[in-house]
Protein backbone atom coordinates (compact mmCIF):
# COMPACT_ATOMS: atom_id res chain seq x y z
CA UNK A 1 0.00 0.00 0.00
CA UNK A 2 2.61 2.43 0.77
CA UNK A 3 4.44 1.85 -2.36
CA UNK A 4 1.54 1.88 -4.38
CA UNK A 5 0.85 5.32 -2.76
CA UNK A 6 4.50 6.78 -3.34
CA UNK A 7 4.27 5.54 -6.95
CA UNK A 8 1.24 7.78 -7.23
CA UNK A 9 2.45 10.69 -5.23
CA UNK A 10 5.73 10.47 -7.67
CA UNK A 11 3.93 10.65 -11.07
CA UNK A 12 2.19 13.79 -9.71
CA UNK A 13 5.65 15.18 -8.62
CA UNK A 14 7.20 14.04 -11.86
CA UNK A 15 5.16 17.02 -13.24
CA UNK A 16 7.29 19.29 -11.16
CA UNK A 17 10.79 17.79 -11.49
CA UNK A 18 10.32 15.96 -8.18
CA UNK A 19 10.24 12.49 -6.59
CA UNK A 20 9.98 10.72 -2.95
CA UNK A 21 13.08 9.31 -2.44
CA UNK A 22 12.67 7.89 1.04
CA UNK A 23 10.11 8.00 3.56
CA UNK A 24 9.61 7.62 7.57
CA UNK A 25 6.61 6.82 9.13
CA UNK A 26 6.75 9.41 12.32
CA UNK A 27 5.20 7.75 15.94
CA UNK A 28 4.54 10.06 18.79
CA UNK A 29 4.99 6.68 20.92
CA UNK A 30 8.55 6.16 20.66
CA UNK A 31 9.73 7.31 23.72
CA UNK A 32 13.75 7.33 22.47
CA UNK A 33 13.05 9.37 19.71
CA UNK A 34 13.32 12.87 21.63
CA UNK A 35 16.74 14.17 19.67
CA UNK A 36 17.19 15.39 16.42
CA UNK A 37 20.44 14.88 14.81
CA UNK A 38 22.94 17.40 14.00
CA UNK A 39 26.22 15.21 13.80
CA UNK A 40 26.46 11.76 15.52
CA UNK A 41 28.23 12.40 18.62
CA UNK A 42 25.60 16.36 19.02
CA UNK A 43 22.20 15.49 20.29
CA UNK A 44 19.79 18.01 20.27
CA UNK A 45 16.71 17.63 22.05
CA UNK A 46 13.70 18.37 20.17
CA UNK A 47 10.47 19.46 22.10
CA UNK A 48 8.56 18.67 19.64
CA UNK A 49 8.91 15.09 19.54
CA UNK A 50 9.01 15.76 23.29
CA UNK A 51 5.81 17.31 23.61
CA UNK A 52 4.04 14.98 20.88
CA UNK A 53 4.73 11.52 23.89
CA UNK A 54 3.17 13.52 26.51
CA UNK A 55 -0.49 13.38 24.36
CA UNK A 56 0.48 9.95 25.36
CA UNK A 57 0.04 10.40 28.65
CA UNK A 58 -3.09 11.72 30.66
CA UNK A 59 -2.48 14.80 32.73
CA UNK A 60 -4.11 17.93 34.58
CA UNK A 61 -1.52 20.23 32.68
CA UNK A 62 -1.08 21.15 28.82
CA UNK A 63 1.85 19.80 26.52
CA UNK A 64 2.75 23.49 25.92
CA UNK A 65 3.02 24.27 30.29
CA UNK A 66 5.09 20.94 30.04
CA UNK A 67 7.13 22.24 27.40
CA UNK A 68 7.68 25.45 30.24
CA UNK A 69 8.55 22.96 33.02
CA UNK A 70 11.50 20.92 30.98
CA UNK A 71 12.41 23.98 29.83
CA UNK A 72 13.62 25.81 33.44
CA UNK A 73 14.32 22.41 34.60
CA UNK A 74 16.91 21.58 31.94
CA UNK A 75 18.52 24.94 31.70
CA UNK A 76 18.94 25.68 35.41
CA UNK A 77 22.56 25.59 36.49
CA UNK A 78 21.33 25.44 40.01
CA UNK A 79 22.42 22.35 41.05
CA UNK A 80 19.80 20.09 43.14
CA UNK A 81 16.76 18.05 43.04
CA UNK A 82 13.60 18.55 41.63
CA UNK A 83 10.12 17.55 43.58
CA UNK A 84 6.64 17.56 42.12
CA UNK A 85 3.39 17.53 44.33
CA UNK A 86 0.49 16.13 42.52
CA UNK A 87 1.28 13.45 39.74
CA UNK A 88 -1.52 11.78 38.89
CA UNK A 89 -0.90 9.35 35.41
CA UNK A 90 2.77 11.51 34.91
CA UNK A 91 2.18 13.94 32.26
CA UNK A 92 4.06 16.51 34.33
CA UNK A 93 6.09 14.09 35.98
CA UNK A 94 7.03 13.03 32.12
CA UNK A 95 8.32 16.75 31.42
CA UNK A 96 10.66 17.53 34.70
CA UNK A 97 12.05 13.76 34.54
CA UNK A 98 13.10 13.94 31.08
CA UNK A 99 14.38 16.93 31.99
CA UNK A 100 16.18 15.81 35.20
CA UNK A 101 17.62 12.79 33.60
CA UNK A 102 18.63 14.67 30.12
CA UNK A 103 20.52 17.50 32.38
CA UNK A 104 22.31 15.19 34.67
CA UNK A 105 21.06 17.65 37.41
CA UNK A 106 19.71 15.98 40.80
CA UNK A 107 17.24 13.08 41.45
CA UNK A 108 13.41 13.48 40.54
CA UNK A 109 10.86 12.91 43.25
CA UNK A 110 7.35 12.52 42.54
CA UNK A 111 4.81 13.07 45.65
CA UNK A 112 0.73 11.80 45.27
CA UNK A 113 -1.49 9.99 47.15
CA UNK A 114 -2.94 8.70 44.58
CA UNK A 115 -6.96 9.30 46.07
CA UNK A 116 -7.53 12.25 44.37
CA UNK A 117 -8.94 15.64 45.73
CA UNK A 118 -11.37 15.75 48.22
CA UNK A 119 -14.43 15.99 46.52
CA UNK A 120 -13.09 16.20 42.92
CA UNK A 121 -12.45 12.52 42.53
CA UNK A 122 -14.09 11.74 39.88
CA UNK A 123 -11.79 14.25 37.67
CA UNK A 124 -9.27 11.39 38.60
CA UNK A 125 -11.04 8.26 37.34
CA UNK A 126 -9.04 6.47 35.03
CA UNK A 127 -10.59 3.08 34.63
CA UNK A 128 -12.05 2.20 38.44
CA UNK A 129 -14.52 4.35 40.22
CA UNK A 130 -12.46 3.49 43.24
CA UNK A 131 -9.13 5.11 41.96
CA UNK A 132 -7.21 2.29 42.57
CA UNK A 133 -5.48 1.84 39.21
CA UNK A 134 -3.69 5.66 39.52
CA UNK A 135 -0.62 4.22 40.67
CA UNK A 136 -0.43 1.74 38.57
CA UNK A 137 -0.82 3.96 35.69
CA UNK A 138 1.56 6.40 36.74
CA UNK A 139 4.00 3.99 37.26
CA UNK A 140 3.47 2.18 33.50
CA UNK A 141 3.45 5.77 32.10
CA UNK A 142 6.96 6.38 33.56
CA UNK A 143 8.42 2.69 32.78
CA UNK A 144 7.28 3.22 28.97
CA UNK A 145 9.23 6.86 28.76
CA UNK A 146 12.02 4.92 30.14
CA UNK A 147 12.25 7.35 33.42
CA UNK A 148 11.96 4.37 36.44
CA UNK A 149 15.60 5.09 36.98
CA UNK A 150 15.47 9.14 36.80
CA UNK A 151 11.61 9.04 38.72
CA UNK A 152 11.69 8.15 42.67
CA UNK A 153 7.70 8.09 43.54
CA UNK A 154 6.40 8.63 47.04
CA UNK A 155 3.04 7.32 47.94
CA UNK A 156 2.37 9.49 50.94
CA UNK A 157 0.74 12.76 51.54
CA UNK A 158 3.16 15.75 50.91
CA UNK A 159 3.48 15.77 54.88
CA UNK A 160 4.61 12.26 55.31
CA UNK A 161 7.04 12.79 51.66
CA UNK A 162 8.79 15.31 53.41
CA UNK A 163 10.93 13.03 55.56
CA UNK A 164 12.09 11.10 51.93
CA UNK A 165 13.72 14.66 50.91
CA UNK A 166 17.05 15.85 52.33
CA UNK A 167 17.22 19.33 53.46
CA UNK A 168 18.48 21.86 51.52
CA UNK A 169 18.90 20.07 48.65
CA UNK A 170 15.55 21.06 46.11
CA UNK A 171 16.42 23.11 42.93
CA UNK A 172 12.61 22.98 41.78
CA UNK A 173 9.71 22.19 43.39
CA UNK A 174 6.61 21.89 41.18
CA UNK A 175 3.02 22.14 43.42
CA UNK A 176 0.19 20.49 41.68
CA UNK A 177 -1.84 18.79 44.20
CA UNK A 178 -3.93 19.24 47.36
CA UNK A 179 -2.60 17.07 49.79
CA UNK A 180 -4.14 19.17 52.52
């Protein structure tokens, strides 16, 4: 089919001196294909491709405000770790990670309860009126971006997290939950 279709394409090009030599079928669910290629050993990130494997992901933020978050995260030369309250199924989580683990910069710590917000729960339902497949979601979102190495998740209220954190030692901290 798709040589049957670049055939066609290429007798309409011939008109204008043209041809497909080669074509790539682009995925927005390959989660190594974040660089673009300048030479081999110069990797440059692209945000675009990026931003295209967080649709992949559910979240309570936009690709673009995720775009924001890698953004400071990777280019801070403040040296330290990075904490996110609130993570729900790791769209966020996704962003600062990537951006933690492409910068070499500090640990990644992601704080949720997993239960939701009081009396907004059902903004969290995934699959089970219960919530009880969050976690588990979260956790296969980060696995498939390849970030279970970069991503240290605490299941506690922000309270209880706290004693998982060493002082002084945040660079960002990202608030995007009520864990009151």
């Amino acid at each position: 089919m798709k040589r049957k279709l670049v055939k066609i394409i290429n007798k309409i090009l011939s008109l204008f001196k043209a041809e497909i030599i080669s074509t790539k079928r682009l995925t927005k669910d390959n989660f190594e294909d974040i660089f673009v290629s300048d030479v081999d050993e110069n990797k440059i990130i692209s945000i675009d491709n990026l931003s295209g494997l967080s649709r992949n992901i559910r979240g309570m933020i936009s690709s673009r405000a995720g775009e924001e978050l890698f953004s400071i995260v990777y280019m801070q030369s403040l040296s330290g770790d990075v904490v996110e309250i609130g993570s729900y199924q790791g769209k966020s989580t996704f962003f600062l990670g990537s951006a933690v683990k492409l910068s070499g910069n500090g640990k990644m710590f992601a704080i949720d309860h997993f239960k939701g917000n009081v009396g907004k729960e059902k903004f969290y339902k995934v699959n089970r009126e219960d919530l009880s497949d969050l976690e588990d979601g979260f956790k296969k979102n980060i696995k498939k971006a390849f970030l279970e190495n970069t991503v240290t998740l605490i299941n506690q209220p922000n309270n209880k997290a706290v004693q998982y954190i060493k002082d002084n030692t945040i660079r960002f901290l990202f608030i995007d939950g009520d864990h009151t």
